[in-house]
N, C-alpha and C. Protein backbone atom coordinates (compact mmCIF):
# COMPACT_ATOMS: atom_id res chain seq x y z
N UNK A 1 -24.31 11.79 34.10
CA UNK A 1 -24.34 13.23 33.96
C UNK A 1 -23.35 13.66 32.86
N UNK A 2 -23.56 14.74 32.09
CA UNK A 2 -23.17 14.95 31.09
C UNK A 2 -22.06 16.23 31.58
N UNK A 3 -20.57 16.11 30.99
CA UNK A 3 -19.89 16.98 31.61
C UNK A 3 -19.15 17.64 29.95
N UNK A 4 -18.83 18.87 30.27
CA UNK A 4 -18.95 19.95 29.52
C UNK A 4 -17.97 21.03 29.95
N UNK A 5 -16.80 21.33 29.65
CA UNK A 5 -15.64 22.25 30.31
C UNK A 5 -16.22 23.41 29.79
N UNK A 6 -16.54 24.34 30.29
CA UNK A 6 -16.27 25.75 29.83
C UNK A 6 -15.16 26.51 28.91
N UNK A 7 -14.41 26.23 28.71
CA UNK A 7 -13.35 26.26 27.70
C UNK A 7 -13.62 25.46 26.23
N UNK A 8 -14.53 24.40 26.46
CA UNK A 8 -14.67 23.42 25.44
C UNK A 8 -15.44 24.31 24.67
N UNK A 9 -15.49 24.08 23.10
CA UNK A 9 -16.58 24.71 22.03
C UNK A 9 -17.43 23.85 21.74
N UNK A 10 -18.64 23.44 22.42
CA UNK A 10 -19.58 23.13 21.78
C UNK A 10 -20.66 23.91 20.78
N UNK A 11 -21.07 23.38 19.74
CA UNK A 11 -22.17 23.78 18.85
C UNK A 11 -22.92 23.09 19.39
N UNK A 12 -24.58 24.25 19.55
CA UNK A 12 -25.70 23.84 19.42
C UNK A 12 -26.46 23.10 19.02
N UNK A 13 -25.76 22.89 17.91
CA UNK A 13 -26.76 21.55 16.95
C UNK A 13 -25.89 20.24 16.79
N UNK A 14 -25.00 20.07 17.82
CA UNK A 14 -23.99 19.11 17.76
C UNK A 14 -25.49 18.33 18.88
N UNK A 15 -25.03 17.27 18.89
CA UNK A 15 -25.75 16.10 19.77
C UNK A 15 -25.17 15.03 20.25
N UNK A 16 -25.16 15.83 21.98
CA UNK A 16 -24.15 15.12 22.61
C UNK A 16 -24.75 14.33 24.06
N UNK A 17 -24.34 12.81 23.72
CA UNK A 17 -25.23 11.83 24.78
C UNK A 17 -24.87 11.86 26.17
N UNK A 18 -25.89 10.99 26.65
CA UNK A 18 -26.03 11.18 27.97
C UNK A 18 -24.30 10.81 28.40
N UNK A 19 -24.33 11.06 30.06
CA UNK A 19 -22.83 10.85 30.47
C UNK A 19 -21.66 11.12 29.62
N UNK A 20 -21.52 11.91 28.57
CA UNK A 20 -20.57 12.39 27.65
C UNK A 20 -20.02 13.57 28.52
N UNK A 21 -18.23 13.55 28.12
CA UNK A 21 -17.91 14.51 28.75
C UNK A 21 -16.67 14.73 27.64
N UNK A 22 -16.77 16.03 27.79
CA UNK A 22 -15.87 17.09 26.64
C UNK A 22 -15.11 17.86 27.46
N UNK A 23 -14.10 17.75 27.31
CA UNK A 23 -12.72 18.54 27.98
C UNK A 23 -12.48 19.68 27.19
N UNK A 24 -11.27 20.19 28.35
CA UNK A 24 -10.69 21.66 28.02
C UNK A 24 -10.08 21.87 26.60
N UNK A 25 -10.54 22.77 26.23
CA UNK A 25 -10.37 23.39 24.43
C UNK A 25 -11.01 22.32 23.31
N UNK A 26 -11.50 21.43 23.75
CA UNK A 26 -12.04 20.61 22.31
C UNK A 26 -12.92 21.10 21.89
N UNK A 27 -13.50 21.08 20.62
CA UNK A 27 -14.21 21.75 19.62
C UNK A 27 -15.01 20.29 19.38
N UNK A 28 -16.10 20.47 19.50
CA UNK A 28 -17.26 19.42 18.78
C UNK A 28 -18.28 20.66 17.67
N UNK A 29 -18.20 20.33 16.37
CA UNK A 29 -18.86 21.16 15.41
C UNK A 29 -20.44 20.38 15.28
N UNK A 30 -20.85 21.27 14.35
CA UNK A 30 -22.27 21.74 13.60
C UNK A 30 -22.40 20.05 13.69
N UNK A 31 -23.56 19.83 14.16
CA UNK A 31 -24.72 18.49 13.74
C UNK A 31 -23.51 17.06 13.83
N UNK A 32 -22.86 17.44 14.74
CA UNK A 32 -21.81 16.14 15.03
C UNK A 32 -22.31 15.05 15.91
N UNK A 33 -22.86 14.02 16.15
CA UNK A 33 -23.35 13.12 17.43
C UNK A 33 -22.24 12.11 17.60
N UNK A 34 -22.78 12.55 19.26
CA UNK A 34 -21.58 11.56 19.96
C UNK A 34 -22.41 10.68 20.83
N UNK A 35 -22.59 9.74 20.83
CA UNK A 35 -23.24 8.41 21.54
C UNK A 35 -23.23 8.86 22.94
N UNK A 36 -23.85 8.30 23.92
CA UNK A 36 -23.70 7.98 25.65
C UNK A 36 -22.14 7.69 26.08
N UNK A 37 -22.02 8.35 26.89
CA UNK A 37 -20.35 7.83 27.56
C UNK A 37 -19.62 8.22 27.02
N UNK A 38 -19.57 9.18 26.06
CA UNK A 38 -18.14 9.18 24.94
C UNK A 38 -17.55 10.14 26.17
N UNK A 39 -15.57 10.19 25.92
CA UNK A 39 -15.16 10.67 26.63
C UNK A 39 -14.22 11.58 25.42
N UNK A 40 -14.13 12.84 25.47
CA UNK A 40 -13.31 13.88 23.76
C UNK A 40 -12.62 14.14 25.41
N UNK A 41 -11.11 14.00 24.48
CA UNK A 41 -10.00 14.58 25.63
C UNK A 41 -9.61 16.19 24.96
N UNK A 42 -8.99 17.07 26.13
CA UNK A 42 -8.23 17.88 25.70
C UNK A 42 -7.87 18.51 24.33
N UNK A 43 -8.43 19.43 23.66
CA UNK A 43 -7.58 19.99 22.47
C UNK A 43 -8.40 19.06 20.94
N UNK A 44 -9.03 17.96 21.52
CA UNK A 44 -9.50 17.29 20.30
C UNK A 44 -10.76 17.81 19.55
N UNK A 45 -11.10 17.36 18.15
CA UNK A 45 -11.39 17.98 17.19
C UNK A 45 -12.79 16.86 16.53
N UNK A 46 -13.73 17.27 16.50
CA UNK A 46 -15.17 16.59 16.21
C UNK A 46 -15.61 17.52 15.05
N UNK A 47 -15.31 17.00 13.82
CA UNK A 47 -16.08 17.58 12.80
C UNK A 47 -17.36 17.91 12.64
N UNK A 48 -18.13 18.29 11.80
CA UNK A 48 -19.26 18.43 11.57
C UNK A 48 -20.17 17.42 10.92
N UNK A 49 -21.00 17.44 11.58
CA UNK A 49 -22.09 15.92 10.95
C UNK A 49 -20.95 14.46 11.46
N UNK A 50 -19.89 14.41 11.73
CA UNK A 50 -19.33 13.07 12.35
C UNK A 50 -20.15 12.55 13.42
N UNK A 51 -19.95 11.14 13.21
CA UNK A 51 -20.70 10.09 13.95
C UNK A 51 -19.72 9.70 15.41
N UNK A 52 -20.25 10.15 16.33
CA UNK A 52 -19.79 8.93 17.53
C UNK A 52 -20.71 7.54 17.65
N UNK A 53 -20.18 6.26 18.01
CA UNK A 53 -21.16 5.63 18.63
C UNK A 53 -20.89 5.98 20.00
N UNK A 54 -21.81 4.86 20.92
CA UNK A 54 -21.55 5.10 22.39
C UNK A 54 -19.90 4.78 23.18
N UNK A 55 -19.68 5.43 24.42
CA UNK A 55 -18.57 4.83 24.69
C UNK A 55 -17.67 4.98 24.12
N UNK A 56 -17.65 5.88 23.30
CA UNK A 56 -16.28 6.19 22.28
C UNK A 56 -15.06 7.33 23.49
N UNK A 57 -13.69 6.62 23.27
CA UNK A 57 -12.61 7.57 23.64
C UNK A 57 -11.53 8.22 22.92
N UNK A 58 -12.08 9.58 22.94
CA UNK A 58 -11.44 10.33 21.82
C UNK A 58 -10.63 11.11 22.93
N UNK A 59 -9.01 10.59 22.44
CA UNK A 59 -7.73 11.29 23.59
C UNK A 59 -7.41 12.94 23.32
N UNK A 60 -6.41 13.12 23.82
CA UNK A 60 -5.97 14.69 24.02
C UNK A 60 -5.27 14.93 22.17
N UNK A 61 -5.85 15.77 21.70
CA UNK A 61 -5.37 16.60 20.34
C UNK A 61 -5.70 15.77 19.24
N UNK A 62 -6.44 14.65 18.83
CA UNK A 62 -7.13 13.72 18.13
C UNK A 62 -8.00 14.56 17.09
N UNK A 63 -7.95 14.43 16.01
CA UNK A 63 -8.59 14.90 14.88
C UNK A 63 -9.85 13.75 14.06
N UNK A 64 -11.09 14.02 14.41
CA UNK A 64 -11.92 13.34 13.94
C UNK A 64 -12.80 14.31 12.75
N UNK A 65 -12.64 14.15 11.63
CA UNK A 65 -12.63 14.93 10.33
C UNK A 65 -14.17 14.65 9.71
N UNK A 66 -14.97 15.33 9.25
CA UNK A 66 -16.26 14.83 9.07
C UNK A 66 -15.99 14.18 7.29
N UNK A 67 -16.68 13.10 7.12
CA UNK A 67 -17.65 12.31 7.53
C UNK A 67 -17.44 11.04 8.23
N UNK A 68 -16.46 11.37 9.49
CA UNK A 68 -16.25 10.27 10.24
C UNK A 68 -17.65 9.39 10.67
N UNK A 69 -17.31 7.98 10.66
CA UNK A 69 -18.38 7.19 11.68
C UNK A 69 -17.30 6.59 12.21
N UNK A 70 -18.06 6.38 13.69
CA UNK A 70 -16.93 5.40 14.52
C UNK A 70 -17.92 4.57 15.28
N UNK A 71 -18.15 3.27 15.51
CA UNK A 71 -18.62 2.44 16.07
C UNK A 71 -18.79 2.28 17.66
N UNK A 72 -19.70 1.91 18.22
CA UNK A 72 -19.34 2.15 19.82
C UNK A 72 -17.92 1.44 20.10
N UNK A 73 -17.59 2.21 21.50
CA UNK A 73 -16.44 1.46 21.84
C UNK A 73 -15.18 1.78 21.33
N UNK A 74 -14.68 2.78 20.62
CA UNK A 74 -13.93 3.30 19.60
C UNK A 74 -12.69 3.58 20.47
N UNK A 75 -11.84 3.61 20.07
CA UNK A 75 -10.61 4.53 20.67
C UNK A 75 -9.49 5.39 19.89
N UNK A 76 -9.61 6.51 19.98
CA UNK A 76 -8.75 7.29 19.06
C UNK A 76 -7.86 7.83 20.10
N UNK A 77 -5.83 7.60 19.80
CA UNK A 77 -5.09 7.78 20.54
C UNK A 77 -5.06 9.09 20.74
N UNK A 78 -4.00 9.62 21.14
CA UNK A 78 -3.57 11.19 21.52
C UNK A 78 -2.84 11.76 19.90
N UNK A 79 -3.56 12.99 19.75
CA UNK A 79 -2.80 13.47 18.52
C UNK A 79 -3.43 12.57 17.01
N UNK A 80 -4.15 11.34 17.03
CA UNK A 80 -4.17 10.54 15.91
C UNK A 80 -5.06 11.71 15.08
N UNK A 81 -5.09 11.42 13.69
CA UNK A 81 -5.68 12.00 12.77
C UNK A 81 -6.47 11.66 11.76
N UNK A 82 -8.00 11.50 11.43
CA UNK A 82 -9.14 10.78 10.53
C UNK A 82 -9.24 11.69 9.44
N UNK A 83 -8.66 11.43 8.38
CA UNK A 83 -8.49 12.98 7.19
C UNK A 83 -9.91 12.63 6.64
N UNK A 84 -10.10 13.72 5.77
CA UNK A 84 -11.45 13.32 4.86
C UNK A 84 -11.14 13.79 3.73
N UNK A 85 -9.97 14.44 3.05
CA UNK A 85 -9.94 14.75 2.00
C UNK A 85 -8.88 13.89 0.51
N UNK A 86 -9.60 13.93 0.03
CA UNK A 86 -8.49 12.67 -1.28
C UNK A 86 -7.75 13.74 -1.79
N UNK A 87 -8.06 14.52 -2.54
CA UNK A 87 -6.87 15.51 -3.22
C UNK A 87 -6.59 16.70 -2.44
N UNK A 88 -6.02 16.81 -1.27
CA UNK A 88 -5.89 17.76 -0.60
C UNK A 88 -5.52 19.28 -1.51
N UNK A 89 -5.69 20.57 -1.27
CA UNK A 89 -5.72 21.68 -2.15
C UNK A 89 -5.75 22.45 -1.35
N UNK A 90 -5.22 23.99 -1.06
CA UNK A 90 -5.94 25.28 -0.48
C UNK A 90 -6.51 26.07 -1.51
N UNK A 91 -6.50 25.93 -3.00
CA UNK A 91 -6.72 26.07 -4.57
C UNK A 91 -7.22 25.85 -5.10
N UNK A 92 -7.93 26.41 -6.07
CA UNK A 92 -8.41 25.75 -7.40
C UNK A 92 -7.05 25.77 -8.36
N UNK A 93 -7.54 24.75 -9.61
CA UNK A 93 -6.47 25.05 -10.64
C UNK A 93 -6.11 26.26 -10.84
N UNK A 94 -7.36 27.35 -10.92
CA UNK A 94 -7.64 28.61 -11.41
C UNK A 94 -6.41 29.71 -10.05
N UNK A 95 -6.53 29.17 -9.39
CA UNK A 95 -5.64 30.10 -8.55
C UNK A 95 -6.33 30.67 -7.41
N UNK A 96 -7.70 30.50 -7.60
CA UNK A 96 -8.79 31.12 -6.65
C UNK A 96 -8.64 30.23 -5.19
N UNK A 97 -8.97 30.59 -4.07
CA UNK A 97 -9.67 29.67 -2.97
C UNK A 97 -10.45 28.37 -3.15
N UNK A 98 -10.08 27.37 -2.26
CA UNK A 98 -11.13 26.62 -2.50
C UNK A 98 -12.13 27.01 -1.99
N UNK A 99 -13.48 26.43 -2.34
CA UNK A 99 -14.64 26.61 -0.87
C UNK A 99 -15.33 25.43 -0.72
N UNK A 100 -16.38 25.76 0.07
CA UNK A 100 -16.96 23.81 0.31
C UNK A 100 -17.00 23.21 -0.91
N UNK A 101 -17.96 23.88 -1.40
CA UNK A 101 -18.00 23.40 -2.89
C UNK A 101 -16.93 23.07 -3.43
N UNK A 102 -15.93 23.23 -3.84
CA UNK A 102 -15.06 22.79 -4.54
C UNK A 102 -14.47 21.39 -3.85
N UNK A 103 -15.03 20.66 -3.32
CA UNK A 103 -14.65 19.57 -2.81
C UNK A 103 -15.46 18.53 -2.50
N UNK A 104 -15.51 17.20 -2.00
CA UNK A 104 -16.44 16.11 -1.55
C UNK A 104 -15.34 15.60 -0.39
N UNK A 105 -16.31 15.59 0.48
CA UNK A 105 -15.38 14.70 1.75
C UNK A 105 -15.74 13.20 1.68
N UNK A 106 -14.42 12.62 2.18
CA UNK A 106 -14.80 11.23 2.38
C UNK A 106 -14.51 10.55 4.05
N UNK A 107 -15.40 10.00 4.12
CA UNK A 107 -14.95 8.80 5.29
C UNK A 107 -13.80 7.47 5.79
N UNK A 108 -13.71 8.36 7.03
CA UNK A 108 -13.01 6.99 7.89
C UNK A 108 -14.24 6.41 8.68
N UNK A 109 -14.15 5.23 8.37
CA UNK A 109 -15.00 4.26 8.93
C UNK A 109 -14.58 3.39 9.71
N UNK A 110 -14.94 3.15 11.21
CA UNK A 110 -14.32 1.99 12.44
C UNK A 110 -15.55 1.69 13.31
N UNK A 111 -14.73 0.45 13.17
CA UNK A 111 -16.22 -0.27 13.56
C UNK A 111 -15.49 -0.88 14.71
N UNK A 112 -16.95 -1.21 15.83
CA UNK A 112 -17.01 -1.42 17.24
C UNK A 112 -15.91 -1.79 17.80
N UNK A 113 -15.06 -1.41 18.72
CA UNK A 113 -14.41 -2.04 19.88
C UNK A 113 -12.86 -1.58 18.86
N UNK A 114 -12.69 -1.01 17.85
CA UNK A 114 -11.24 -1.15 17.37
C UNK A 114 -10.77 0.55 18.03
N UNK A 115 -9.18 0.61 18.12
CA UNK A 115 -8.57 1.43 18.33
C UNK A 115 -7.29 1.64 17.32
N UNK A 116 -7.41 3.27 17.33
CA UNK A 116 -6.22 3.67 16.62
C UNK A 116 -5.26 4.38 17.55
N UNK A 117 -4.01 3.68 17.04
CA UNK A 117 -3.12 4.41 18.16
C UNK A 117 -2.91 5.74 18.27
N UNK A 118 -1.40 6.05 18.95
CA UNK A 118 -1.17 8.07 18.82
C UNK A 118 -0.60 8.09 18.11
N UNK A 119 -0.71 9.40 17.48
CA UNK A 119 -0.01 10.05 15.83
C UNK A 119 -0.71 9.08 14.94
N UNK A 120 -1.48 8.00 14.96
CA UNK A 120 -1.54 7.37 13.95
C UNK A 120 -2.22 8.15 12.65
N UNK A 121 -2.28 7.74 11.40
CA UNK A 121 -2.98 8.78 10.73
C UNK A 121 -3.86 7.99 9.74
N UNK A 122 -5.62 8.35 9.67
CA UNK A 122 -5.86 6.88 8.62
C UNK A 122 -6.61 8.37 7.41
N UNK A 123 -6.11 7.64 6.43
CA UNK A 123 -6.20 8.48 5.30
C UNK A 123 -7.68 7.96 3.98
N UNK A 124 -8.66 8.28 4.53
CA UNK A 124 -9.51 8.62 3.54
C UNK A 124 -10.15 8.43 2.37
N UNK A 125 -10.78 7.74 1.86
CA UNK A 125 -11.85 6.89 2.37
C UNK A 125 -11.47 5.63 2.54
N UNK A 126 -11.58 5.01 3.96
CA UNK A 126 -10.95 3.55 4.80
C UNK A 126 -11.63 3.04 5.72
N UNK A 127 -11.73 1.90 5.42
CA UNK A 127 -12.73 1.47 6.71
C UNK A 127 -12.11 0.10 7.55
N UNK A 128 -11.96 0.54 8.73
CA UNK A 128 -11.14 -0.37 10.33
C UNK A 128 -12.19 -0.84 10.69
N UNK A 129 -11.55 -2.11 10.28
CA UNK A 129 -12.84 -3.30 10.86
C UNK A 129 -13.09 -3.31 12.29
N UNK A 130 -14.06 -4.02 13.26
CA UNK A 130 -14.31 -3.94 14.27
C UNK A 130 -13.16 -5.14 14.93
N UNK A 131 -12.80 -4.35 16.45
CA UNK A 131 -11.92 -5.06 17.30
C UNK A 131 -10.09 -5.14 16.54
N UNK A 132 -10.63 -4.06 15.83
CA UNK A 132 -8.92 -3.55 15.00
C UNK A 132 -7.90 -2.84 15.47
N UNK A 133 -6.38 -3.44 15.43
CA UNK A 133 -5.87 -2.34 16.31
C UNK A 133 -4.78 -1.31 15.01
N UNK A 134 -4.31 -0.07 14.98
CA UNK A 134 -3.82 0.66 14.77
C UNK A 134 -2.65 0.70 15.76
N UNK A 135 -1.45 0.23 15.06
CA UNK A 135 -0.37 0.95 15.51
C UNK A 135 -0.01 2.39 16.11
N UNK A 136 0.64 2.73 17.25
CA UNK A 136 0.94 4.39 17.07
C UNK A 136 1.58 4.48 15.88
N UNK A 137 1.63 5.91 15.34
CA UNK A 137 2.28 5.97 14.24
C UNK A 137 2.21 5.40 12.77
N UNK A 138 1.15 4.73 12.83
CA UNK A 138 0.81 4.18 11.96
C UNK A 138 0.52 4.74 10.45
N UNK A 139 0.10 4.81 9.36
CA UNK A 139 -0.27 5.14 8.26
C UNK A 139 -1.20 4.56 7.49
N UNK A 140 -2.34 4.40 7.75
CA UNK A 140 -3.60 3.60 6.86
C UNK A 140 -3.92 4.00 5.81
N UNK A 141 -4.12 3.89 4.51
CA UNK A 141 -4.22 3.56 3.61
C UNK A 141 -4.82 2.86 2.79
N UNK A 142 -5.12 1.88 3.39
CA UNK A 142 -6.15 0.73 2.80
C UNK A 142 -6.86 0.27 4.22
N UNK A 143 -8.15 -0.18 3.08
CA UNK A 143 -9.07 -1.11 4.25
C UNK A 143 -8.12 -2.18 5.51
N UNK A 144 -9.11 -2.01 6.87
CA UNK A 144 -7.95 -3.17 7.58
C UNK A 144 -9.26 -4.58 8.19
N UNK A 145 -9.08 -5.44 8.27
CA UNK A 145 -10.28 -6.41 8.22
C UNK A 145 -10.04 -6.50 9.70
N UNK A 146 -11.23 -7.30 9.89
CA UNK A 146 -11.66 -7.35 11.94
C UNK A 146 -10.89 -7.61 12.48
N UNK A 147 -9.85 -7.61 13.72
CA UNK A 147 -9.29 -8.11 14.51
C UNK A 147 -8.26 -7.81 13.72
N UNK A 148 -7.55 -7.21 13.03
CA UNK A 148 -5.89 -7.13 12.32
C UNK A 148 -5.12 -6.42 13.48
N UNK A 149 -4.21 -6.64 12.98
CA UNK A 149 -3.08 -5.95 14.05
C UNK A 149 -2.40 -5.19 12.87
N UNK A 150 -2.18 -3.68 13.06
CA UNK A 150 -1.40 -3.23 11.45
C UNK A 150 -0.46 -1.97 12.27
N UNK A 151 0.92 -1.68 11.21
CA UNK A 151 1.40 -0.93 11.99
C UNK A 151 2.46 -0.52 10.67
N UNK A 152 3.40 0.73 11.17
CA UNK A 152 4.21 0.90 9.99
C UNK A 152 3.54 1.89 9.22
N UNK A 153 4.54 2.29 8.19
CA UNK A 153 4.41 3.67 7.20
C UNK A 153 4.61 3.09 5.81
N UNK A 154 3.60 2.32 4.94
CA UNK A 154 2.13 2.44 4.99
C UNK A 154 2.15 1.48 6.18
N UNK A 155 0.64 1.56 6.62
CA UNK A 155 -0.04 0.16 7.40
C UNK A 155 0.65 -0.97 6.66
N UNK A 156 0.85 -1.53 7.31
CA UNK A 156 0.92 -3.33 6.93
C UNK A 156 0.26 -4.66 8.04
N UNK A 157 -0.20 -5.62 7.89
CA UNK A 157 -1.26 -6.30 8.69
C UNK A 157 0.27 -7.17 9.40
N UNK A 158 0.57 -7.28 10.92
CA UNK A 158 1.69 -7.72 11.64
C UNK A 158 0.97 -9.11 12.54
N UNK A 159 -0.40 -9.02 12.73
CA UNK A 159 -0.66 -9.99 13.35
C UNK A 159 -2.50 -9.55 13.44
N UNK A 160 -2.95 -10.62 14.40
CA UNK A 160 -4.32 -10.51 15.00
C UNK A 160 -4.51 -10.34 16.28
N UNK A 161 -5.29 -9.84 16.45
CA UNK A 161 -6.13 -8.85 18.12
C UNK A 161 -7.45 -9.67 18.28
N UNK A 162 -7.54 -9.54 19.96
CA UNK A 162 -8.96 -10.25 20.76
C UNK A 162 -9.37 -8.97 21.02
N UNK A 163 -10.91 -9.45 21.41
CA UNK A 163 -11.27 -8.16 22.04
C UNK A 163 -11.17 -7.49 23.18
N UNK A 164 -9.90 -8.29 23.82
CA UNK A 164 -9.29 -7.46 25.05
C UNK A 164 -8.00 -6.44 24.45
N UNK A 165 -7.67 -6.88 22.91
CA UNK A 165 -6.70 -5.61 22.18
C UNK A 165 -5.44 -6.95 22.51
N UNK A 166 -5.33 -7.82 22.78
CA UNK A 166 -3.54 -8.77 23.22
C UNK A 166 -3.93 -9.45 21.87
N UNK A 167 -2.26 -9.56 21.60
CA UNK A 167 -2.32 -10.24 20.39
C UNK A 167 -2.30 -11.51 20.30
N UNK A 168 -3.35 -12.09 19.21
CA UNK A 168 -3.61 -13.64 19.66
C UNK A 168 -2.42 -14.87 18.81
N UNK A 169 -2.51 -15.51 20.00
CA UNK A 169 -1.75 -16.67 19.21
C UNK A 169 -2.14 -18.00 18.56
N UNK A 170 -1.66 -18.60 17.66
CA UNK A 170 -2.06 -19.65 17.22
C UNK A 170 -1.66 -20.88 18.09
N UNK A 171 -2.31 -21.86 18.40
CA UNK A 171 -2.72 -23.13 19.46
C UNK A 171 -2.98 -24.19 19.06
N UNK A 172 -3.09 -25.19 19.30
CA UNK A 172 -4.11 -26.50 19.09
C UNK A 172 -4.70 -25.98 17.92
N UNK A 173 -4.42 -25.81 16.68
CA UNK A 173 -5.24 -25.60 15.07
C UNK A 173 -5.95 -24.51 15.31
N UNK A 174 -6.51 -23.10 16.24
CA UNK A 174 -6.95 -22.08 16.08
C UNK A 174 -6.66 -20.99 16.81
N UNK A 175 -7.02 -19.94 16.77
CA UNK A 175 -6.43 -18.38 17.05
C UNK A 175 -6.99 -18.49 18.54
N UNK A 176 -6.12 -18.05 19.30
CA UNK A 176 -6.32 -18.08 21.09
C UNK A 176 -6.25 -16.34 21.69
N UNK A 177 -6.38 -16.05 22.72
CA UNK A 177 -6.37 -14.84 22.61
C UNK A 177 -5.61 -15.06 24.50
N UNK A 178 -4.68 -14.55 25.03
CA UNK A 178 -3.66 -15.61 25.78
C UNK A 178 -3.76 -14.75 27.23
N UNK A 179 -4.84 -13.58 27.21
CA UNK A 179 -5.86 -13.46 28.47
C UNK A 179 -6.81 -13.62 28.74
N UNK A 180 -7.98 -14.15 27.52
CA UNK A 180 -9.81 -14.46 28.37
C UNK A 180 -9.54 -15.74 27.18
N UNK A 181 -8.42 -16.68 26.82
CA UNK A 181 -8.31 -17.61 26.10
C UNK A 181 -9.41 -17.93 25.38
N UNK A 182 -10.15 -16.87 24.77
CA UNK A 182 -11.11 -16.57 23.82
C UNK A 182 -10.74 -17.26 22.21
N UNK A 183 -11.57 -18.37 21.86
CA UNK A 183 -11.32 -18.52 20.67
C UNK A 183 -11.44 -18.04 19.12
N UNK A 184 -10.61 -18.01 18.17
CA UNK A 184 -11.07 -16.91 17.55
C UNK A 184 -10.85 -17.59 15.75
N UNK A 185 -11.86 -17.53 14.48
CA UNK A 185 -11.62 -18.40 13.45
C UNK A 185 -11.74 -17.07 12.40
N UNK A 186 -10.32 -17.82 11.39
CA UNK A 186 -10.23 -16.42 10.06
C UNK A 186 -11.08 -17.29 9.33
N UNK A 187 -11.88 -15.85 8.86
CA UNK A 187 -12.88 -15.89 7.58
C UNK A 187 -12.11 -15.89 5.97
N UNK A 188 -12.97 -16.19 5.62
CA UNK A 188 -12.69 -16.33 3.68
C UNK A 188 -12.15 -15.03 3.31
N UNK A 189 -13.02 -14.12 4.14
CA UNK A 189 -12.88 -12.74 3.55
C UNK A 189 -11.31 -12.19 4.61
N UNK A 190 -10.91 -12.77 5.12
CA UNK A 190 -9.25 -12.28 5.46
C UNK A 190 -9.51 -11.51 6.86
N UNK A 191 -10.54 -11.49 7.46
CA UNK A 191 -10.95 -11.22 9.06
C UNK A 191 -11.21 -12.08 9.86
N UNK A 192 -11.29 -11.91 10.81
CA UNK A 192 -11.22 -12.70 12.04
C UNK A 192 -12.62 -12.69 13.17
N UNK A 193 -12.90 -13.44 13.35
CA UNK A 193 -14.08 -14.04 14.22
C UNK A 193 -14.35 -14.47 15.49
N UNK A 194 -15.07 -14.62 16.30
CA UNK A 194 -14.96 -15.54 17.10
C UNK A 194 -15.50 -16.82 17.10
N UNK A 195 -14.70 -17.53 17.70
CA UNK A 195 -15.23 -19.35 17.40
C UNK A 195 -16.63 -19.55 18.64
């Protein structure tokens, strides 16, 4: 069943899945879809035309900025922030207002099962590989590859993540993951796999 606070702002042309539930004061905008199961906490913020997949948990005061996509399984902490803009402005050179037009948005991109912590902030256009974790507080900046562990002001890569989110250790010659002792092999391309 699909739950819906009365306080919450939904738009009409937003498209919102089955068992989805939207809490007190969040705003989901114009032509935004949110997958089955997603859970928008408190105060949080669903741009327009942004992508949920299914199962996505978007916490209390979380800013999801359009042209977000987020992969099923997603987790955005409390307060974190998905910008979309590269040259931020309230201006033209000219002195005038901006308006839509005067701009192009870009994407944060996260793929399946990764989470960003609270306050974290990923800055535009970036894409969080799947089963990625985000530090709280964090600062992204650059691409982060599957399974990274990144944290710090900028991001910096501190280790690797299973898909239970524990950070894995190295073992007997490969990456272990040291609660479903899930094996796990780095790729060429600087991400991480499972064996």
């Amino acid at each position: 069943m699909t739950r819906i606070e009365q306080t919450a702002d939904v738009s009409p042309s937003a498209d919102i899945g089955q068992g989805s539930s939207i809490w007190h004061l969040a705003q989901v905008r114009e032509g935004a879809v949110l997958g089955e199961n997603c859970n928008i906490g408190r105060g949080a913020y669903i741009g327009p035309g942004a992508v949920l997949g299914r199962n996505c948990k978007i916490q209390n005061y979380a800013l999801v900025y359009e042209p977000a996509r987020l992969g099923d399984g997603v987790f955005i902490g409390p307060a974190a922030v998905l910008t979309n803009d590269l040259f931020p402005r309230a201006i033209n050179p000219d002195g005038s207002r901006k308006a839509n037009g005067d701009w192009q948005a870009v994407a944060v991109t996260i793929g399946q099962g990764a989470s960003i912590g609270a306050r974290a902030v990923c800055i535009a256009p970036v894409d969080i590989g799947q089963w990625a974790m985000v530090a709280a507080g964090a600062v992204v900046n650059r691409d982060v590859p599957a399974h990274a562990l990144v944290a710090g002001v900028p991001a910096r890569q501190i280790g690797w993540v299973g898909t239970s989110g524990q950070r894995l250790e190295f073992k007997d010659g490969c990456w272990q993951c040291p609660a479903t002792g899930e094996r796990y092999e780095q790729l060429g391309t600087g991400s991480m796999t499972s064996a």
